[in-house]
PDB file of N, CA and C in Angstrom:
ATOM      1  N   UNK A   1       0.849  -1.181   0.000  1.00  0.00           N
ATOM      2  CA  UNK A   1       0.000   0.000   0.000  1.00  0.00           C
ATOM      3  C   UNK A   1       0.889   1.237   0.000  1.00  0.00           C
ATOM      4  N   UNK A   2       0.563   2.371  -0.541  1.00  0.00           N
ATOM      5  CA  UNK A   2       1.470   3.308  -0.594  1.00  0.00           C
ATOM      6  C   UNK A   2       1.457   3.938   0.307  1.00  0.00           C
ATOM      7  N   UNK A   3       2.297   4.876   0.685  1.00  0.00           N
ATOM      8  CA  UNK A   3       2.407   5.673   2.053  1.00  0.00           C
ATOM      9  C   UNK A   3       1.887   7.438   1.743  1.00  0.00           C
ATOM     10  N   UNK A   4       0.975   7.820   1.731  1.00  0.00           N
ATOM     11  CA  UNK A   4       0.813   9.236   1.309  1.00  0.00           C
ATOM     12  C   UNK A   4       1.027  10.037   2.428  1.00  0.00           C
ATOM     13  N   UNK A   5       1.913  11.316   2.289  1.00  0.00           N
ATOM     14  CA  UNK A   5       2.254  12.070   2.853  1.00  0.00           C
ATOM     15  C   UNK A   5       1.351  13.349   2.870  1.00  0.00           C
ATOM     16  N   UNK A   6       0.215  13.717   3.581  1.00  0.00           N
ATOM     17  CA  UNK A   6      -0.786  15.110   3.567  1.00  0.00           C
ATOM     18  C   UNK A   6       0.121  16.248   4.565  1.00  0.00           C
ATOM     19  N   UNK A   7      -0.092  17.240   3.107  1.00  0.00           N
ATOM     20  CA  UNK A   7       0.740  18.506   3.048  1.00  0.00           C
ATOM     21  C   UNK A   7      -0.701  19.388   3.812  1.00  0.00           C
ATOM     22  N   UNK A   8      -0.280  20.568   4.409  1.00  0.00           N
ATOM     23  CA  UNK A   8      -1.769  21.102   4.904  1.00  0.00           C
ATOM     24  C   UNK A   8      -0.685  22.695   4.628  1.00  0.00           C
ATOM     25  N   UNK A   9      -1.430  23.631   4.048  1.00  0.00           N
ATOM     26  CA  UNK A   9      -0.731  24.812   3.956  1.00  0.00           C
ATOM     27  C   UNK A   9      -1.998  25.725   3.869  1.00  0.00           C
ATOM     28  N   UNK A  10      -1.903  26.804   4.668  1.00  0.00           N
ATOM     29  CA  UNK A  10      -3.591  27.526   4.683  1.00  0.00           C
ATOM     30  C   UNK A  10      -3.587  28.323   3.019  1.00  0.00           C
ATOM     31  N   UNK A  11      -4.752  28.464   2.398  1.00  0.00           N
ATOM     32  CA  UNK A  11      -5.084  28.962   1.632  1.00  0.00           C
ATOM     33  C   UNK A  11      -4.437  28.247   0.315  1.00  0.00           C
ATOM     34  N   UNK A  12      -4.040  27.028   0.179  1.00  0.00           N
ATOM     35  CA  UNK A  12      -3.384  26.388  -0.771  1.00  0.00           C
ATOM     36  C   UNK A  12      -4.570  25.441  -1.622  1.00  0.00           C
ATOM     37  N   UNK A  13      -4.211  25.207  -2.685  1.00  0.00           N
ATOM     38  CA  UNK A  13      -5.343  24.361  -3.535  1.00  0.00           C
ATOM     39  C   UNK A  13      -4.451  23.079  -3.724  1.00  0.00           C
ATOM     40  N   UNK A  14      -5.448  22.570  -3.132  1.00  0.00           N
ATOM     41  CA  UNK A  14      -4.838  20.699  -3.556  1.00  0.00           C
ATOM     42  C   UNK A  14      -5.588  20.205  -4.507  1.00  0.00           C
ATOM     43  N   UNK A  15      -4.815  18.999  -5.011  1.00  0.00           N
ATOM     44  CA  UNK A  15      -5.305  18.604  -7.010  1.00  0.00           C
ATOM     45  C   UNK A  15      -5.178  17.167  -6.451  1.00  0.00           C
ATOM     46  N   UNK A  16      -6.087  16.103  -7.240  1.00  0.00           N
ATOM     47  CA  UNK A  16      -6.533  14.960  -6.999  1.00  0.00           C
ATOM     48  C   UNK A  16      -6.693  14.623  -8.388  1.00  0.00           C
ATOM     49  N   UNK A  17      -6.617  13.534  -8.740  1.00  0.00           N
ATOM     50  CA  UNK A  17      -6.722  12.837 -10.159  1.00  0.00           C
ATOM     51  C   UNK A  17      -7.796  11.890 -10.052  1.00  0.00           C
ATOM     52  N   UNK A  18      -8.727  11.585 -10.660  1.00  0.00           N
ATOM     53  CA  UNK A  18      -9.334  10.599 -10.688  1.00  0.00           C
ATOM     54  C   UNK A  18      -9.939  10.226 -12.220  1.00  0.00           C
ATOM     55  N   UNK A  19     -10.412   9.122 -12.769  1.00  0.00           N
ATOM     56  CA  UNK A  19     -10.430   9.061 -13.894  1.00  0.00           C
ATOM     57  C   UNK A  19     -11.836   8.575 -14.559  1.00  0.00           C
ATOM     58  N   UNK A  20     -12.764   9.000 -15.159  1.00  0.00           N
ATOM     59  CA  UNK A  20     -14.289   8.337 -15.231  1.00  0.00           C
ATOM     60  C   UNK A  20     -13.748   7.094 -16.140  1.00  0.00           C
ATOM     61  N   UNK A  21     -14.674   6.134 -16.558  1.00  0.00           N
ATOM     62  CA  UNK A  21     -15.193   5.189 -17.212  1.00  0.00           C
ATOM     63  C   UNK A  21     -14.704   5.493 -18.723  1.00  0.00           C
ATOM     64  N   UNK A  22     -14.321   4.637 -19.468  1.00  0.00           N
ATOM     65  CA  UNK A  22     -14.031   4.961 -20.404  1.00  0.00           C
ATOM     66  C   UNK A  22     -13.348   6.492 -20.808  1.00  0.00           C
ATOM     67  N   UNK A  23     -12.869   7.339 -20.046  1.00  0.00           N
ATOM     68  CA  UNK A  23     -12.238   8.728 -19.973  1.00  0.00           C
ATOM     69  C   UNK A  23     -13.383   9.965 -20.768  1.00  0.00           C
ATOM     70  N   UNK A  24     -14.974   9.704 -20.210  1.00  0.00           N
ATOM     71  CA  UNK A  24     -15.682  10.237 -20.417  1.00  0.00           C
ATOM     72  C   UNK A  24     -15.537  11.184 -20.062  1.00  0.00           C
ATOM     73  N   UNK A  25     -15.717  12.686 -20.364  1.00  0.00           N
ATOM     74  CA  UNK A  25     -15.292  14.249 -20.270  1.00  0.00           C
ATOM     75  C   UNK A  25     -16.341  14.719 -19.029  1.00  0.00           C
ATOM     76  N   UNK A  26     -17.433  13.782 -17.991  1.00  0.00           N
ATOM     77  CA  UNK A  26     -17.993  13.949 -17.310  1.00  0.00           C
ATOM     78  C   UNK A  26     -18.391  15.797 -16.957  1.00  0.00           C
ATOM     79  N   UNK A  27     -16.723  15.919 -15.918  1.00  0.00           N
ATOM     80  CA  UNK A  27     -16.920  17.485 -15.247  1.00  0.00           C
ATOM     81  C   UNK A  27     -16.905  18.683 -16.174  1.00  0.00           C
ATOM     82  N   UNK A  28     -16.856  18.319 -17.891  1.00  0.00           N
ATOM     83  CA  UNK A  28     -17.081  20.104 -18.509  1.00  0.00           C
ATOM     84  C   UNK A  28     -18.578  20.056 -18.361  1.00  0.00           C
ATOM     85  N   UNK A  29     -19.747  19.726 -17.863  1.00  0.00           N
ATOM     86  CA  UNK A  29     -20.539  19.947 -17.552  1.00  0.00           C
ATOM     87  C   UNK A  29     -20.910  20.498 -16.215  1.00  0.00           C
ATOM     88  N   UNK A  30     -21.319  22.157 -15.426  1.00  0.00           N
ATOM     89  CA  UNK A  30     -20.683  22.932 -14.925  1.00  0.00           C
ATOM     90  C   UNK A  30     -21.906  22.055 -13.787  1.00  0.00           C
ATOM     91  N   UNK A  31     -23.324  21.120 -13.928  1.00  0.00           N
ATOM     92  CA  UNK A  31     -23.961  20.432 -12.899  1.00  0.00           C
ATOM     93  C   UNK A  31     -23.377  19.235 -12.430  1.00  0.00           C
ATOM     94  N   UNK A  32     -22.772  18.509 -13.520  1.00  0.00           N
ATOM     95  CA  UNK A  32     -21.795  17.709 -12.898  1.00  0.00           C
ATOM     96  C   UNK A  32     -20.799  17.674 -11.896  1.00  0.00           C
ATOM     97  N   UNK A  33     -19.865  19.467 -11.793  1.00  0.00           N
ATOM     98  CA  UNK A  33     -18.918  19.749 -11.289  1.00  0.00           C
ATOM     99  C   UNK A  33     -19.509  20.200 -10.180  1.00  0.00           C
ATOM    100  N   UNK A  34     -21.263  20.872 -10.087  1.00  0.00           N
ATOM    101  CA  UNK A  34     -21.822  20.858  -8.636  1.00  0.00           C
ATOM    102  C   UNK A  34     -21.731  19.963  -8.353  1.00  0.00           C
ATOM    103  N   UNK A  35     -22.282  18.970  -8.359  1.00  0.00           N
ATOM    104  CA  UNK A  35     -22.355  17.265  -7.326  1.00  0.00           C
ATOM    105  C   UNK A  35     -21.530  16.930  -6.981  1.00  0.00           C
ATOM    106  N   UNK A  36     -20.024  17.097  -7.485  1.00  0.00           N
ATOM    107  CA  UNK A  36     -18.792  16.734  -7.200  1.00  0.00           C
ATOM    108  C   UNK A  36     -18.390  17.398  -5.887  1.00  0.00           C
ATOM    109  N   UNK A  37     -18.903  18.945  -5.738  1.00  0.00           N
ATOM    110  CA  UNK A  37     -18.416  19.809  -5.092  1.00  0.00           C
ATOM    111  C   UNK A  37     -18.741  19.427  -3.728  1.00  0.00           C
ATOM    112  N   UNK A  38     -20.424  19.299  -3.933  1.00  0.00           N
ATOM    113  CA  UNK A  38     -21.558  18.804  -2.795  1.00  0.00           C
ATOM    114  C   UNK A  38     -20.536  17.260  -2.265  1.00  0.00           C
ATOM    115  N   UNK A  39     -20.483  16.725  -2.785  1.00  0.00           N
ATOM    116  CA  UNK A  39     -20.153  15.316  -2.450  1.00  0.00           C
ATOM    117  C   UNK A  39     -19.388  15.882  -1.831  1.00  0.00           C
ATOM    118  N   UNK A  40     -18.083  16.110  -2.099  1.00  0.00           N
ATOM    119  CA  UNK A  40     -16.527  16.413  -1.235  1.00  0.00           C
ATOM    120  C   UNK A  40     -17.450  17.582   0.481  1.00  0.00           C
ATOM    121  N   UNK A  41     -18.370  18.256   0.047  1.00  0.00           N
ATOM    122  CA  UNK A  41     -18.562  19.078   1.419  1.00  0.00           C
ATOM    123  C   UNK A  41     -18.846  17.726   1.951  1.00  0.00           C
ATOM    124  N   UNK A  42     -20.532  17.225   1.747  1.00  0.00           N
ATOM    125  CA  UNK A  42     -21.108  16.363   2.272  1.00  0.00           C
ATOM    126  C   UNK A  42     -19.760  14.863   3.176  1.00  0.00           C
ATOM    127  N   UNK A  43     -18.490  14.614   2.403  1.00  0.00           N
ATOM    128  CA  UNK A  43     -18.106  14.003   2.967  1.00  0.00           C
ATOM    129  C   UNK A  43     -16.875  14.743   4.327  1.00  0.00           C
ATOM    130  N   UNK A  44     -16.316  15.927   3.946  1.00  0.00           N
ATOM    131  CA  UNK A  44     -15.709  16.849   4.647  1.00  0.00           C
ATOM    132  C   UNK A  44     -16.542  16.923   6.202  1.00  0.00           C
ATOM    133  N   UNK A  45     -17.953  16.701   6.301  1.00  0.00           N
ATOM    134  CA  UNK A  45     -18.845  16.923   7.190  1.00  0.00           C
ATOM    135  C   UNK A  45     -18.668  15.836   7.801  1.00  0.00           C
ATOM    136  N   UNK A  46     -18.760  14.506   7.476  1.00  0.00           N
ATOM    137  CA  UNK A  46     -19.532  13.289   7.519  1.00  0.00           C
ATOM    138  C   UNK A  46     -18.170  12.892   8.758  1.00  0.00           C
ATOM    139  N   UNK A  47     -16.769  13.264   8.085  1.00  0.00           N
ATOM    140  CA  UNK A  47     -15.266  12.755   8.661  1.00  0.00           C
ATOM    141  C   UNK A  47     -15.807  13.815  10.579  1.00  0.00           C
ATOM    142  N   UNK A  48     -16.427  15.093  10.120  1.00  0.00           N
ATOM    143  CA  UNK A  48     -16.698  15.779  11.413  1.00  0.00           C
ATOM    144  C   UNK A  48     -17.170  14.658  12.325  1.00  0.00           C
ATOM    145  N   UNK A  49     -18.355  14.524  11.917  1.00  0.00           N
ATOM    146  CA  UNK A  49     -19.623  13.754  12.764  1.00  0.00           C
ATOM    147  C   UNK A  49     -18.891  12.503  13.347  1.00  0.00           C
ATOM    148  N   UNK A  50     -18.176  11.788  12.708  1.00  0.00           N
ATOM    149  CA  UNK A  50     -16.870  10.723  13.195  1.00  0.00           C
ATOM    150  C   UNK A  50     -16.444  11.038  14.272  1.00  0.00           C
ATOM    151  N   UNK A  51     -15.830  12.040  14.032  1.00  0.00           N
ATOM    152  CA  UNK A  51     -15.072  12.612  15.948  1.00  0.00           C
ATOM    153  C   UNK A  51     -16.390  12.882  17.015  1.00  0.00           C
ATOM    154  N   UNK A  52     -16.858  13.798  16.650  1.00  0.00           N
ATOM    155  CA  UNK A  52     -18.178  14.274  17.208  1.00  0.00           C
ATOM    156  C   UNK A  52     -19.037  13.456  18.058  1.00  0.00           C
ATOM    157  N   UNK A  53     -19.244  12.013  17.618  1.00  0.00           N
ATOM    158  CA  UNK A  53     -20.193  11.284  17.947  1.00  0.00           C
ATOM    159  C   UNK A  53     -19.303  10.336  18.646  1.00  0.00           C
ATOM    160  N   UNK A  54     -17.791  10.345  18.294  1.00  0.00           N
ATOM    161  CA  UNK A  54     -17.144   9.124  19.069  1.00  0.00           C
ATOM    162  C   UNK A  54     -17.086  10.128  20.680  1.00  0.00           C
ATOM    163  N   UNK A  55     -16.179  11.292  20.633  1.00  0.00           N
ATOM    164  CA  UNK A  55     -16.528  12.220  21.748  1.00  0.00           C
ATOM    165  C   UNK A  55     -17.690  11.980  22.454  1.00  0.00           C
ATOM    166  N   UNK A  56     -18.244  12.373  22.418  1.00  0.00           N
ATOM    167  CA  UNK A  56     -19.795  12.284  22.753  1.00  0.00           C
ATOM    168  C   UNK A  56     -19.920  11.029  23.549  1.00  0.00           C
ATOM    169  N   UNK A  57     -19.728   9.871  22.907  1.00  0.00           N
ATOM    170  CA  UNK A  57     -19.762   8.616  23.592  1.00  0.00           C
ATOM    171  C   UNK A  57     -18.634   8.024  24.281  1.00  0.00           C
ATOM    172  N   UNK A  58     -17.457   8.281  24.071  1.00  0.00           N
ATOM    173  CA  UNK A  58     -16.609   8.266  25.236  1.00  0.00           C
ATOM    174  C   UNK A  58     -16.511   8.681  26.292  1.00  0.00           C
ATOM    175  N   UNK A  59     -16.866  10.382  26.266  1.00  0.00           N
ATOM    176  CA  UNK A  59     -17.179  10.586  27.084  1.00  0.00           C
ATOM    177  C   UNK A  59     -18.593  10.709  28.495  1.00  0.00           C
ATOM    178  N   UNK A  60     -19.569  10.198  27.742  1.00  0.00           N
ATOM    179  CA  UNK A  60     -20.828   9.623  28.307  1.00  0.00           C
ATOM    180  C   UNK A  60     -20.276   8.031  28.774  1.00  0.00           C
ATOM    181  N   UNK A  61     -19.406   7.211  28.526  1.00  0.00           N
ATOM    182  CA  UNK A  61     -19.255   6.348  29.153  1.00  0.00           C
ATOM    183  C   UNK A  61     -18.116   6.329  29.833  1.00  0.00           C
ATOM    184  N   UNK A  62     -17.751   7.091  30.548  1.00  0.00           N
ATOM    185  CA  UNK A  62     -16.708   7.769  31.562  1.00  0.00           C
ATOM    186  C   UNK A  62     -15.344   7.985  30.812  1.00  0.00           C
ATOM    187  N   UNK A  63     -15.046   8.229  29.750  1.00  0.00           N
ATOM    188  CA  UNK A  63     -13.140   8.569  28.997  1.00  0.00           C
ATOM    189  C   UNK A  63     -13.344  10.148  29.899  1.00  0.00           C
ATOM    190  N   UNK A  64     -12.272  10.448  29.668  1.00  0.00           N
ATOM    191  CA  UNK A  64     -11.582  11.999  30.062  1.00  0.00           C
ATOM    192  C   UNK A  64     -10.849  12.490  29.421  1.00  0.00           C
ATOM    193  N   UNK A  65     -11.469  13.446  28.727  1.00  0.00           N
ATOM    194  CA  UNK A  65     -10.513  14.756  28.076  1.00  0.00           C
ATOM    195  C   UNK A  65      -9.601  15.474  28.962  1.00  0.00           C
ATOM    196  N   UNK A  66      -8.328  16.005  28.367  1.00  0.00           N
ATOM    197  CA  UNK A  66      -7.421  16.421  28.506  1.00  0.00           C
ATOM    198  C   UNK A  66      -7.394  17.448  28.946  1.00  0.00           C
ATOM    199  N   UNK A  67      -7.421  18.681  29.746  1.00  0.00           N
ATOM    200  CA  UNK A  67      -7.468  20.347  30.128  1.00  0.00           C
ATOM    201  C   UNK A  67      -7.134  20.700  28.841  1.00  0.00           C
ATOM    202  N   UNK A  68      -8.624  21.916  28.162  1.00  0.00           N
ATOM    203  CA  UNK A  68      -8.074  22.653  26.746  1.00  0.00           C
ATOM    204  C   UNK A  68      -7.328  23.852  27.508  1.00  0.00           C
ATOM    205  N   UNK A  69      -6.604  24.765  26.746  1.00  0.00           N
ATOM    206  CA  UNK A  69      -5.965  26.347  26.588  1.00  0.00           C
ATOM    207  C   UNK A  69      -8.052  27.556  26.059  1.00  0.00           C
ATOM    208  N   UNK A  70      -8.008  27.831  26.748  1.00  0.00           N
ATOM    209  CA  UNK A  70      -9.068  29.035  27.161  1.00  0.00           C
ATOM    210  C   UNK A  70      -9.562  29.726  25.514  1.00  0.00           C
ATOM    211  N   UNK A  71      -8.616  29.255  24.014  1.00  0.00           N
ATOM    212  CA  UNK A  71      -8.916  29.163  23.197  1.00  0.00           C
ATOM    213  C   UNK A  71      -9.615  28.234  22.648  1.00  0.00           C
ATOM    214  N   UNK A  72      -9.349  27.049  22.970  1.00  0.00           N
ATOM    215  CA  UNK A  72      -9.825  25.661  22.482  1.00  0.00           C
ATOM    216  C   UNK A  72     -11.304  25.767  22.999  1.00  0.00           C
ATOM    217  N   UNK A  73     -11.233  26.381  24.510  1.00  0.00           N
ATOM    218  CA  UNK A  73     -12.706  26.098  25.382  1.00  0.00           C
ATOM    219  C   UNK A  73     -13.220  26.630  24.524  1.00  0.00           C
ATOM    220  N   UNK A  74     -12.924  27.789  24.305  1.00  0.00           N
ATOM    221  CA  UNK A  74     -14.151  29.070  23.933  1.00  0.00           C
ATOM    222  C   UNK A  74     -14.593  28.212  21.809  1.00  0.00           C
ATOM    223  N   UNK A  75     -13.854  27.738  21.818  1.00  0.00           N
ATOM    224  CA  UNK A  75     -14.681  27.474  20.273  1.00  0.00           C
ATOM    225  C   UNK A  75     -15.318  26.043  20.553  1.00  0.00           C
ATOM    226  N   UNK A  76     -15.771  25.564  21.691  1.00  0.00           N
ATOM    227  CA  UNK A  76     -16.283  24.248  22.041  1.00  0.00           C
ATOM    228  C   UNK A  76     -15.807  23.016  21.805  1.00  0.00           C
ATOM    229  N   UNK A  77     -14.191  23.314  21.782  1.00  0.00           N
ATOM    230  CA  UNK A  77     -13.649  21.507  21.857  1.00  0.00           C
ATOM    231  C   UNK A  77     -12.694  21.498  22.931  1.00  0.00           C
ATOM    232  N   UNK A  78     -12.658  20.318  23.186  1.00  0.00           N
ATOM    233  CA  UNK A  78     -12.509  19.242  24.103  1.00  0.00           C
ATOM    234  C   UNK A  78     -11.269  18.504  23.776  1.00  0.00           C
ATOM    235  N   UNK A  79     -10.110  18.265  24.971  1.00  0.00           N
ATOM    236  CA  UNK A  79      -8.938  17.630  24.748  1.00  0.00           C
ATOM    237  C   UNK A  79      -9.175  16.195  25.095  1.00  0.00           C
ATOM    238  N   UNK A  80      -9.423  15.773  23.777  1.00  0.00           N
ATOM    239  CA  UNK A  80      -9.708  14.345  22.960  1.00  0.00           C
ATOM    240  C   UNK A  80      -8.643  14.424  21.605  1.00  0.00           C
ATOM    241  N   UNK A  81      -9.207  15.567  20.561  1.00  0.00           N
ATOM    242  CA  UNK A  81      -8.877  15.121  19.465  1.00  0.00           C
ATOM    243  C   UNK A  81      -7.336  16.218  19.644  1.00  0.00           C
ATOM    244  N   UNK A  82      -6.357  16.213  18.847  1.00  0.00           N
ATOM    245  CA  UNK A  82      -5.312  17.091  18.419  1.00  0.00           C
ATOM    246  C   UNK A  82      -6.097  18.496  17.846  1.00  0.00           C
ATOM    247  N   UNK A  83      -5.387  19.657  17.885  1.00  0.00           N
ATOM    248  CA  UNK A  83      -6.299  20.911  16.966  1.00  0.00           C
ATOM    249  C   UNK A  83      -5.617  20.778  15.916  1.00  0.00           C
ATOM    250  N   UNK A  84      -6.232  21.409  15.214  1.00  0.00           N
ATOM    251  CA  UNK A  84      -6.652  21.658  14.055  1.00  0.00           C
ATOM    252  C   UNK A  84      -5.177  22.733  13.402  1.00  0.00           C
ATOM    253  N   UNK A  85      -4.527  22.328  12.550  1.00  0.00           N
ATOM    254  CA  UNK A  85      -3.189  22.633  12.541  1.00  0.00           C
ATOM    255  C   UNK A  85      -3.188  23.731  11.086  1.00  0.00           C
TER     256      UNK A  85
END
């Protein structure tokens, strides 16, 4: 399996390759390239709700978060996950 290395740089555009079916020209169609868009939010969300709901239930069945910094409190997370880099 390959080892991918995720680069995170603020305000940077990351590029992904993927290839349709027979190399059908799918995304010059500008509704196509909505659904694509929707999909990537819809799953961007979905990776949220992952932490969210494991939180939630760890800590309802007694885990313990970590003491946040008075920044972390104030935007409503909890020393469970690493921030947000």
């Amino acid at each position: 399996m390959p080892t991918y290395v995720r680069w995170r740089e603020s305000g940077a555009s990351y590029f992904f390759t993927v290839v349709t079916y027979r190399r059908r020209p799918l995304f010059r169609d500008a509704h196509a390239r909505a659904i694509l868009r929707k999909a990537l939010v819809d799953v961007r969300h979905r990776w949220a709700n992952i932490k969210r709901l494991f939180t939630q239930g760890y800590l309802r069945d007694g885990g313990r978060a970590l003491p946040v910094s008075g920044n972390r409190f104030k935007h409503n997370e909890c020393g469970v996950w690493k921030a947000k880099s």
